[in-house]
C-alpha atoms as a PDB file:
ATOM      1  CA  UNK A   1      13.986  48.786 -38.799  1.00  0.00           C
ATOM      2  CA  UNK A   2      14.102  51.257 -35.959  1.00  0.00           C
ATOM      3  CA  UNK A   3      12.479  50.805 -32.908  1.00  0.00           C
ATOM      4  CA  UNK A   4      10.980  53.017 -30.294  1.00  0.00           C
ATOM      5  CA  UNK A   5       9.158  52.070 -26.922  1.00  0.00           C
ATOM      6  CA  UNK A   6       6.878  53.402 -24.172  1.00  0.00           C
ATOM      7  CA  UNK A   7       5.711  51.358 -21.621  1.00  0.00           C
ATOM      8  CA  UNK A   8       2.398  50.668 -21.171  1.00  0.00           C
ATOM      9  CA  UNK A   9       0.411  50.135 -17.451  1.00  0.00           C
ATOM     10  CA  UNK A  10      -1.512  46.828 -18.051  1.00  0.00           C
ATOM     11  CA  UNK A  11      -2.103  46.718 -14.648  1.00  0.00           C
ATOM     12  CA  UNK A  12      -2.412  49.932 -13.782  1.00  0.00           C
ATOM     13  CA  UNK A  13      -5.174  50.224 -16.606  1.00  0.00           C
ATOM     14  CA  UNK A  14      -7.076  46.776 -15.412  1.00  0.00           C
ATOM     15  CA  UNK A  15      -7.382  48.581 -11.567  1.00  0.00           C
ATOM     16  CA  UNK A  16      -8.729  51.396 -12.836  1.00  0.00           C
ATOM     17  CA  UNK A  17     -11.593  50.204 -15.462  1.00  0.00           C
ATOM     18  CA  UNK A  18     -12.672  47.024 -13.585  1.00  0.00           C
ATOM     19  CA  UNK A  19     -13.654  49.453 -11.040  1.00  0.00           C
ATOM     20  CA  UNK A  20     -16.084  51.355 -12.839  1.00  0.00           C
ATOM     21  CA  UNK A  21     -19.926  50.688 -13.126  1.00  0.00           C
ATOM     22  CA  UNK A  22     -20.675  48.912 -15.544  1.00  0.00           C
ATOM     23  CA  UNK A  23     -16.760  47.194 -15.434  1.00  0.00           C
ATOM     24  CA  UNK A  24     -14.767  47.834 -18.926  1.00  0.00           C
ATOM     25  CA  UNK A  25     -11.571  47.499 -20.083  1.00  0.00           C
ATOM     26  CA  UNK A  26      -9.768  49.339 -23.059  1.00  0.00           C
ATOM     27  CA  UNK A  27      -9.896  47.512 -26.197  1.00  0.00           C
ATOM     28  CA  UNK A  28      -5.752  48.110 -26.743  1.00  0.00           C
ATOM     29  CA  UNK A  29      -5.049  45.632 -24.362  1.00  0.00           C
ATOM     30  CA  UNK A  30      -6.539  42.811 -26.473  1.00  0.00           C
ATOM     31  CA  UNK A  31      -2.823  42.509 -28.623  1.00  0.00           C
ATOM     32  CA  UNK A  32      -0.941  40.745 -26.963  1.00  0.00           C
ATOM     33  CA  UNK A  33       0.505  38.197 -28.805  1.00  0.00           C
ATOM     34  CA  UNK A  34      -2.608  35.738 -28.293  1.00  0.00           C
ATOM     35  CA  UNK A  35      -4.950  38.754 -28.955  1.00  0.00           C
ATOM     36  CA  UNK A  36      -2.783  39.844 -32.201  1.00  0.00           C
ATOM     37  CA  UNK A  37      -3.040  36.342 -33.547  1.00  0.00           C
ATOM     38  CA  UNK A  38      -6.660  35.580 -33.170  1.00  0.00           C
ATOM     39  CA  UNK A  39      -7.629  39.199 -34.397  1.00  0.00           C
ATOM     40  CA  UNK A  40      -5.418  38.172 -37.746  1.00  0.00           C
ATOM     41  CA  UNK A  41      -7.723  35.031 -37.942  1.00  0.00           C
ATOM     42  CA  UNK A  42     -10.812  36.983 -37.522  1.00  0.00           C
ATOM     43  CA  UNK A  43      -9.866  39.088 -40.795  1.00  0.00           C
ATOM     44  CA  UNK A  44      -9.975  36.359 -42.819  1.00  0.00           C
ATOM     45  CA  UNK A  45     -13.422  34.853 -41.344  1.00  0.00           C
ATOM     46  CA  UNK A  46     -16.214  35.026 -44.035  1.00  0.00           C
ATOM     47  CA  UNK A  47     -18.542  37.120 -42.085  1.00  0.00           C
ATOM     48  CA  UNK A  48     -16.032  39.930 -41.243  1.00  0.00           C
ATOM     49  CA  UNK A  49     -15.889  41.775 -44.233  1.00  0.00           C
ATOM     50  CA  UNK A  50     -14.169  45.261 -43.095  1.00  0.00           C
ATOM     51  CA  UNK A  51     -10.358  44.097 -44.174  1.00  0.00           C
ATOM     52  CA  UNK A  52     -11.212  42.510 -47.261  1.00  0.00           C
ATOM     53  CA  UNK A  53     -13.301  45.583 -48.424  1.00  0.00           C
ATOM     54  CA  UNK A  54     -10.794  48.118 -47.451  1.00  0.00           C
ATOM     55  CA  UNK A  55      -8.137  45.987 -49.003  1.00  0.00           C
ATOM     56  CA  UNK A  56      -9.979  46.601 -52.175  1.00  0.00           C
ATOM     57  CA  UNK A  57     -11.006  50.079 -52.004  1.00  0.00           C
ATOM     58  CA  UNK A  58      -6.924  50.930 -51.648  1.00  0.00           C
ATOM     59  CA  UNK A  59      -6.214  49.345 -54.301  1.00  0.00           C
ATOM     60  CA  UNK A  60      -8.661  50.728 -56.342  1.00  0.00           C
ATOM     61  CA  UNK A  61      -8.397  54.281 -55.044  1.00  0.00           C
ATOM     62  CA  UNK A  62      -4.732  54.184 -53.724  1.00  0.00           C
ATOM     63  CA  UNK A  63      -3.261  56.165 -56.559  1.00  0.00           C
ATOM     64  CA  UNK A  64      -5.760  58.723 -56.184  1.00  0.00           C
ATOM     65  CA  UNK A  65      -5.187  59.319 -52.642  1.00  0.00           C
ATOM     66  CA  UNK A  66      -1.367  59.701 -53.263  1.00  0.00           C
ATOM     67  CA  UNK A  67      -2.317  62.253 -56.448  1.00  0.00           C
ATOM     68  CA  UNK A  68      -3.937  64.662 -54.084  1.00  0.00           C
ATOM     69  CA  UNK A  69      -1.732  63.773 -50.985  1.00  0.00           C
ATOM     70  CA  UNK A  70       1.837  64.317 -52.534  1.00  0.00           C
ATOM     71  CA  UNK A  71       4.783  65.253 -51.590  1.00  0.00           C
ATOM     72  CA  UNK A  72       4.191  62.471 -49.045  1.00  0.00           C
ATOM     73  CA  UNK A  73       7.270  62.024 -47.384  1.00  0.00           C
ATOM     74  CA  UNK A  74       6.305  60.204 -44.288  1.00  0.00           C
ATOM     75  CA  UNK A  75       3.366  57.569 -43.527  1.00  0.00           C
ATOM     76  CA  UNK A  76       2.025  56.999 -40.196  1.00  0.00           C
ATOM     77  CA  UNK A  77      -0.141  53.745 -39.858  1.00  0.00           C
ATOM     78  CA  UNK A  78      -2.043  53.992 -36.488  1.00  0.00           C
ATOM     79  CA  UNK A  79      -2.701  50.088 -35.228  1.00  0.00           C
ATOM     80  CA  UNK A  80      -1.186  48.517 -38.595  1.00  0.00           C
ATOM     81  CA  UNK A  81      -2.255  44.795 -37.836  1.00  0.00           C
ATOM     82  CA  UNK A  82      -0.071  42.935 -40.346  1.00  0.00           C
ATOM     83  CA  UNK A  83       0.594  45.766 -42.403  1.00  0.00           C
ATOM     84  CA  UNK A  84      -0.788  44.605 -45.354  1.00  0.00           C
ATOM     85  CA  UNK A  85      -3.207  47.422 -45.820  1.00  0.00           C
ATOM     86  CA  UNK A  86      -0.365  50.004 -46.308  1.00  0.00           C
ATOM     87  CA  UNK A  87       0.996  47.765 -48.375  1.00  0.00           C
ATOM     88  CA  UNK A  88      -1.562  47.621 -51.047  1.00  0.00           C
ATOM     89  CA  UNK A  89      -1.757  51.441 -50.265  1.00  0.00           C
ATOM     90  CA  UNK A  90       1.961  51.839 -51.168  1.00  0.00           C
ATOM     91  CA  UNK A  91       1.872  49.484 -53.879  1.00  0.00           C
ATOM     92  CA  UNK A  92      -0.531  52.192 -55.412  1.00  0.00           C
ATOM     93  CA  UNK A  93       2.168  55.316 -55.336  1.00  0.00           C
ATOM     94  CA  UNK A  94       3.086  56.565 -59.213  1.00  0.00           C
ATOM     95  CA  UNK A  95       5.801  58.517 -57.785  1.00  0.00           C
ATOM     96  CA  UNK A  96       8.340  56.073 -56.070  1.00  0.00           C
ATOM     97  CA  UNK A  97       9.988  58.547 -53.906  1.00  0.00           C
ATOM     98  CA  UNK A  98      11.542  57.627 -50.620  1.00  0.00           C
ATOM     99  CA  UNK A  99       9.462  57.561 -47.519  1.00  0.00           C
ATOM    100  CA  UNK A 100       9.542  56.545 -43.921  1.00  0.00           C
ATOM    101  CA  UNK A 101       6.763  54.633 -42.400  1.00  0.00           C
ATOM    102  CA  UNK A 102       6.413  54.950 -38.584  1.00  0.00           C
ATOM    103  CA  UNK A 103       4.058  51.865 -37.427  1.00  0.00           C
ATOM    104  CA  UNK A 104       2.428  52.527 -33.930  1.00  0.00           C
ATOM    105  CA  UNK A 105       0.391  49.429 -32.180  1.00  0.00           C
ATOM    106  CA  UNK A 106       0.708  48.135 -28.478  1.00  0.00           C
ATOM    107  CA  UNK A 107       1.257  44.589 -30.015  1.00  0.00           C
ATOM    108  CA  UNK A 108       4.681  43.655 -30.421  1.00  0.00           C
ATOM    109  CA  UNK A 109       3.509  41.102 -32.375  1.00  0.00           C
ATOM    110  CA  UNK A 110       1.562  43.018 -34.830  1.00  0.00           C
ATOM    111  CA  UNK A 111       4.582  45.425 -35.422  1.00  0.00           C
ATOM    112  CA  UNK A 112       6.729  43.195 -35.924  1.00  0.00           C
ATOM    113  CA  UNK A 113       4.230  41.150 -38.388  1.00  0.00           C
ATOM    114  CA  UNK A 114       3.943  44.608 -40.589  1.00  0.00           C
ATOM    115  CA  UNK A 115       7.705  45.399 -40.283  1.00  0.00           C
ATOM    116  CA  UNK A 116       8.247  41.902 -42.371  1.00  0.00           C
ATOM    117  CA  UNK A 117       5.226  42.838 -44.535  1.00  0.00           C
ATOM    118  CA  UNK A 118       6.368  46.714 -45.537  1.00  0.00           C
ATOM    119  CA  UNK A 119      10.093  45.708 -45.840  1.00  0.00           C
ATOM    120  CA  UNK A 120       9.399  43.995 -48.812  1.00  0.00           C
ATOM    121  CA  UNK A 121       8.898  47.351 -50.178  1.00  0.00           C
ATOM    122  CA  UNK A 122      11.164  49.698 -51.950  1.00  0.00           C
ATOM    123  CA  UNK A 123      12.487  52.887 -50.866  1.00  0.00           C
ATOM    124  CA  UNK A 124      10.383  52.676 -47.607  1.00  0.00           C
ATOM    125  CA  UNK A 125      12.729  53.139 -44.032  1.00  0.00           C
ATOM    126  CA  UNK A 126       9.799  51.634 -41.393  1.00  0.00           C
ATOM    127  CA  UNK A 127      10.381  52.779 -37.200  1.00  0.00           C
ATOM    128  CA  UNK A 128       8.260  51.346 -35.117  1.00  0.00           C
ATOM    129  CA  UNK A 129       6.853  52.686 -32.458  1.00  0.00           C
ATOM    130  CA  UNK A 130       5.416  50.312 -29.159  1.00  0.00           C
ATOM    131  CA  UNK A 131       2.952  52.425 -27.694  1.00  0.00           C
ATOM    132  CA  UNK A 132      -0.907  54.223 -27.739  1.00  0.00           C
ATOM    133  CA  UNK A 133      -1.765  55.903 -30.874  1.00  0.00           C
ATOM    134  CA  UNK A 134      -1.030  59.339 -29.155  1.00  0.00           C
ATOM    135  CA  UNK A 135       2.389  59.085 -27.830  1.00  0.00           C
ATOM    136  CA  UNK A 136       3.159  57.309 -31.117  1.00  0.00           C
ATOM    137  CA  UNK A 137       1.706  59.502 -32.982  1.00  0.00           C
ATOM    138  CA  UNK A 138       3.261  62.414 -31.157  1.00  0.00           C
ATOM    139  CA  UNK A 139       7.011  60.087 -31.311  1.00  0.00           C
ATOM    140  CA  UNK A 140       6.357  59.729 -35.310  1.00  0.00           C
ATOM    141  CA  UNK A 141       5.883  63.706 -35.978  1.00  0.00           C
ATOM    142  CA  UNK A 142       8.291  65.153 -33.757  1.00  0.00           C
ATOM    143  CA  UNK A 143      10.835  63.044 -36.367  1.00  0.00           C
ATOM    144  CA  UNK A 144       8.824  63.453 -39.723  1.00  0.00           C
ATOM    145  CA  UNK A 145      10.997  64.990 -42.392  1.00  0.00           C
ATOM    146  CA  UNK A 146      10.824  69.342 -42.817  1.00  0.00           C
ATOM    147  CA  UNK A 147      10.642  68.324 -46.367  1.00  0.00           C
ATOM    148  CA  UNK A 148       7.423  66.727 -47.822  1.00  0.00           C
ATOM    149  CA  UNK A 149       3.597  66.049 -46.205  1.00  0.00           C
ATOM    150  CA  UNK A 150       2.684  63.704 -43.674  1.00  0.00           C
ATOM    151  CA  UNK A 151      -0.003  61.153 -44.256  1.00  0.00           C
ATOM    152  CA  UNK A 152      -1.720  59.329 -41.370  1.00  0.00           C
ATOM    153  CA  UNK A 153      -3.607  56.282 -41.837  1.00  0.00           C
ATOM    154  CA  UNK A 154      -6.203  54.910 -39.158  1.00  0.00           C
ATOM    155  CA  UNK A 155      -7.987  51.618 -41.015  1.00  0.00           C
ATOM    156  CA  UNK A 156      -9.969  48.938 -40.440  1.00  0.00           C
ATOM    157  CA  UNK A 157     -13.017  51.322 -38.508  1.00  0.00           C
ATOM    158  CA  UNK A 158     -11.034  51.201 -35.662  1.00  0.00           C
ATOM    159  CA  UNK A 159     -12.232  55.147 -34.897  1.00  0.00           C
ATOM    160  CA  UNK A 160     -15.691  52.912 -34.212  1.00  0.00           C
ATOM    161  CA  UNK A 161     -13.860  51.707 -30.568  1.00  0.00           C
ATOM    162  CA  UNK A 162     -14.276  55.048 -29.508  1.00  0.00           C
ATOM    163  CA  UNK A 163     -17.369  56.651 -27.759  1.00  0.00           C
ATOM    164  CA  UNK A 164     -18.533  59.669 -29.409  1.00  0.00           C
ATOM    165  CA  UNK A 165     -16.832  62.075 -27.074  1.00  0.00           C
ATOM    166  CA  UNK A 166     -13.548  59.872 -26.935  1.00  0.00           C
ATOM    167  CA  UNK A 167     -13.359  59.983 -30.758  1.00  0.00           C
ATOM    168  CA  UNK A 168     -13.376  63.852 -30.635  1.00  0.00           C
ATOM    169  CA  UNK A 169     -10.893  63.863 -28.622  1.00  0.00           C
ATOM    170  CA  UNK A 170      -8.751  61.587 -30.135  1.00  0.00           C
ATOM    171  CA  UNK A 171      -9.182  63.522 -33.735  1.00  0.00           C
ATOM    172  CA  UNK A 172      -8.826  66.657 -32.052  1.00  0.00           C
ATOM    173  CA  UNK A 173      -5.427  65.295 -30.802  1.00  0.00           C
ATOM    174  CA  UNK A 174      -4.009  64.102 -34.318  1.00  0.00           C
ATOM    175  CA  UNK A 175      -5.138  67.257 -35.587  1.00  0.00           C
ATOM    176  CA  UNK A 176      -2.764  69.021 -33.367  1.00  0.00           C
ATOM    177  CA  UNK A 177       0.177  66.539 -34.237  1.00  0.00           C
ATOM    178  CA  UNK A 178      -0.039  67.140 -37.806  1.00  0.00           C
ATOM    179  CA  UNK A 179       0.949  70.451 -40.056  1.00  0.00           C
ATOM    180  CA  UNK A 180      -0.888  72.297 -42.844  1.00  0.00           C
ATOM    181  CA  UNK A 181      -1.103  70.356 -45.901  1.00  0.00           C
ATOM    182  CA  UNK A 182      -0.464  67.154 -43.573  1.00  0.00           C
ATOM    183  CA  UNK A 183      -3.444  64.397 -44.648  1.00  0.00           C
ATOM    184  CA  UNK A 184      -5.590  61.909 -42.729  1.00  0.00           C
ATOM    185  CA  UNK A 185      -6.744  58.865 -43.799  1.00  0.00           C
ATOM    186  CA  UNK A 186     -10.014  57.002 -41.836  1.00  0.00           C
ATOM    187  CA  UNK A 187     -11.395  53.877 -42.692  1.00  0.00           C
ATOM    188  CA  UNK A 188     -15.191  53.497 -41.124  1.00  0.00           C
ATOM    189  CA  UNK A 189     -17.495  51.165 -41.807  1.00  0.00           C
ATOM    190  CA  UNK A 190     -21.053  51.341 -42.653  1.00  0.00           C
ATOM    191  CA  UNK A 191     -24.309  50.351 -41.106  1.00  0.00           C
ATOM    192  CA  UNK A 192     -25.005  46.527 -42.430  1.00  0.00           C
ATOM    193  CA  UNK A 193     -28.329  44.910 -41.768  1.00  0.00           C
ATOM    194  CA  UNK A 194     -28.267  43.430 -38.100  1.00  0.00           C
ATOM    195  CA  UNK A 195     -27.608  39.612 -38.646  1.00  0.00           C
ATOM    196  CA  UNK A 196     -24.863  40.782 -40.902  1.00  0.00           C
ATOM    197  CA  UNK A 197     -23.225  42.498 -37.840  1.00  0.00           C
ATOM    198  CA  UNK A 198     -23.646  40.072 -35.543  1.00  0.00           C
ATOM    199  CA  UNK A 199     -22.521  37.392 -37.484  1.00  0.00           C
ATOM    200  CA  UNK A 200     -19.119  39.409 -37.999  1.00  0.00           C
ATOM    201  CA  UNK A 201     -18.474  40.130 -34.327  1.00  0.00           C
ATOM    202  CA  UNK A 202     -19.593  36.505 -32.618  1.00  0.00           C
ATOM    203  CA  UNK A 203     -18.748  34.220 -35.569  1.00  0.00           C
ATOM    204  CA  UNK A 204     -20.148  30.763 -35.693  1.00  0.00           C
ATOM    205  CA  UNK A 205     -16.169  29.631 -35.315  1.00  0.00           C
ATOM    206  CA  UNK A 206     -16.092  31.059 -31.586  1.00  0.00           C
ATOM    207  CA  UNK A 207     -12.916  33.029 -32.570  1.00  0.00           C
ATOM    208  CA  UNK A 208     -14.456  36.652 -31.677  1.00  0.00           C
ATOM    209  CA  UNK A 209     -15.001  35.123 -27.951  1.00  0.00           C
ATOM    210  CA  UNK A 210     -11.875  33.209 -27.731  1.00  0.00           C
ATOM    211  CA  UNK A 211     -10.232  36.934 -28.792  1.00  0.00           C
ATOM    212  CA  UNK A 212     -12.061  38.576 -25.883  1.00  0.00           C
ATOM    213  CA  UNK A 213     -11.719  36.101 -23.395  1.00  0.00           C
ATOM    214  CA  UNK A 214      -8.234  36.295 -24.418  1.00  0.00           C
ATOM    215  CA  UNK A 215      -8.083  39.417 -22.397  1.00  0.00           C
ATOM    216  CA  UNK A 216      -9.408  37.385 -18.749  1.00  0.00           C
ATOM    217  CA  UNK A 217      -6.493  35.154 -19.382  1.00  0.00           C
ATOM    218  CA  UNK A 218      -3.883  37.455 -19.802  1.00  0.00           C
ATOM    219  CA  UNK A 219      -4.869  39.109 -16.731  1.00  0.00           C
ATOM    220  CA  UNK A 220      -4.804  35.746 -15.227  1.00  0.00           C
ATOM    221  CA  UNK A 221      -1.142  35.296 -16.570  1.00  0.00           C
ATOM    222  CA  UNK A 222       0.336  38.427 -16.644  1.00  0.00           C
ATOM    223  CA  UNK A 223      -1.456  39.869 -13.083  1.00  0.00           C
ATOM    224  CA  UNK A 224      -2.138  37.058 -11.099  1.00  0.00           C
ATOM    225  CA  UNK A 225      -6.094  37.108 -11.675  1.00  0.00           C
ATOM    226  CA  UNK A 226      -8.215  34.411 -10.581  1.00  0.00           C
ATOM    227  CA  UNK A 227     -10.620  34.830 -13.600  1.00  0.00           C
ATOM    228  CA  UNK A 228     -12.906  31.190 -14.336  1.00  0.00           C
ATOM    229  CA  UNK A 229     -12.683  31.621 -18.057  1.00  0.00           C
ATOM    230  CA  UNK A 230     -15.792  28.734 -18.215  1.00  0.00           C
ATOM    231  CA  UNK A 231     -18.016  31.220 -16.135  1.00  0.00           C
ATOM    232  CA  UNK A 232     -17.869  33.946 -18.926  1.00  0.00           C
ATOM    233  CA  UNK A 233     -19.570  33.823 -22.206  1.00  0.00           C
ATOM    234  CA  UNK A 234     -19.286  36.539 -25.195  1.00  0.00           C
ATOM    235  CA  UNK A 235     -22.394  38.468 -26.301  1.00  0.00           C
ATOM    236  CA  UNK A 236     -22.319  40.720 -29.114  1.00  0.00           C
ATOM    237  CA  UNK A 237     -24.753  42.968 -28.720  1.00  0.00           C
ATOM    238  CA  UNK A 238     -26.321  45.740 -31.801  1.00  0.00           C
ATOM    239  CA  UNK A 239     -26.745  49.048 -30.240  1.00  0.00           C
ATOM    240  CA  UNK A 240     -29.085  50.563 -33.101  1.00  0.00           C
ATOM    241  CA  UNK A 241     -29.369  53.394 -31.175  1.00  0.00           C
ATOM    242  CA  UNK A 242     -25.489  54.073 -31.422  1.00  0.00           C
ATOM    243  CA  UNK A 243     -24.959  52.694 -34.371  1.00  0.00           C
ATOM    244  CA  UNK A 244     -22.236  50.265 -32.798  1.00  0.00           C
ATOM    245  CA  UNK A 245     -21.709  46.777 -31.959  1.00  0.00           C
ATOM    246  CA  UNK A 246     -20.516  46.399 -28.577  1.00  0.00           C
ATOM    247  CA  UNK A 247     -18.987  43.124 -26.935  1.00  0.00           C
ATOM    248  CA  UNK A 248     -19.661  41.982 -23.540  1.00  0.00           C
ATOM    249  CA  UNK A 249     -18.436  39.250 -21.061  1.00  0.00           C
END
């Protein structure tokens, strides 16, 4: 496993947003190694159905994908979680030909969670990458191999923690990281009936608000904050008109 780093401005990032009206903060800085556990937990709650469904539709469709993405010669997962997603995805190739897998996530836990995942595989070489999607991105195509396609992969509806205008940008930006013939790979999820929704994002467990509060105490530990973690509750909130959830403090 190789690894590449770029550091990331916590701090920096917290200043900024928490300054803004109304306050926000960017949802990569939920993975730290807290944040990266308790999101794992949350995929296997009941009510929130997105990783169990894609799970499925890869491994029903995987082959496919490869038939009209080949010569694939390098995989980019962007935000791999555990990594067991592009697992079941490689699982599916017919044509066992060596590949490199660049994984890109802020978490060091997460990456190194997939790295044990995808080097149970054969003929895969996996390179990590600690950093945002678009400098790891950017890291992971500057090396891709001359020979063979490039296949991106960005799961689990994670385009939906984007505004409108940010997700634009941000597909604009891995369309100018990738070559002709290159192929992307976005998982979204659907509309579901409201109580369906809001079950899956403030789950009768309390994970989803121990995963955002999460965030308060790592500014606490890693900044010095003076955040009272009892004074804040989570409210998920269904914003028909945006078809989104959105999570508030």
């Amino acid at each position: 496993v190789q690894t590449c780093a770029l550091p990331i401005s916590f701090a920096e990032a917290v200043q900024f947003y928490l300054m803004q009206a109304p306050r926000e903060l960017p949802s990569e800085f939920f993975y730290d190694a807290l944040g990266s556990a308790l999101f794992e937990a949350i995929c296997e709650l009941p009510w929130y159905r997105i990783t169990r469904a894609e799970r499925a539709l890869l491994a029903r469709h995987g082959a496919q994908i490869f038939s009209l993405a080949e010569p694939v010669s390098t995989v980019v997962e962007l935000g791999p979680g555990s990594g067991d997603k592009l697992a079941t995805l490689l699982d599916a190739r017919t044509i066992a030909r060596p590949a490199t897998v660049h994984l890109v996530d802020v978490s060091a836990a997460a990456l190194s969670l997939a790295s044990r995942t995808l080097g149970e595989l054969e003929n895969v070489t996996i390179v990590t990458h600690r950093a945002t999607y678009e400098a790891g991105l950017g890291e992971a195509t500057d090396a891709r191999s001359r020979r063979g396609r490039t296949l991106v992969a960005f799961l689990g509806s994670n385009i939906g923690n984007f505004d409108p205008p940010g997700a634009d940008a941000f597909l604009r930006g891995v369309r100018g990281s990738l070559l002709p013939h290159d192929v992307l790979l976005v998982g979204a999820d659907l509309v579901k009936p409201e109580r369906d929704l809001l079950l899956a994002y403030d789950d009768p467990l309390g994970i989803t608000a121990a995963f955002n509060r999460n965030l308060l105490l790592r500014i606490n530990r890693e900044l010095g904050g003076d955040f009272d973690l009892d004074r804040f509750a989570h409210r998920a909130v269904w914003n028909a008109e945006h078809s989104r959830v959105e999570m508030h403090l």
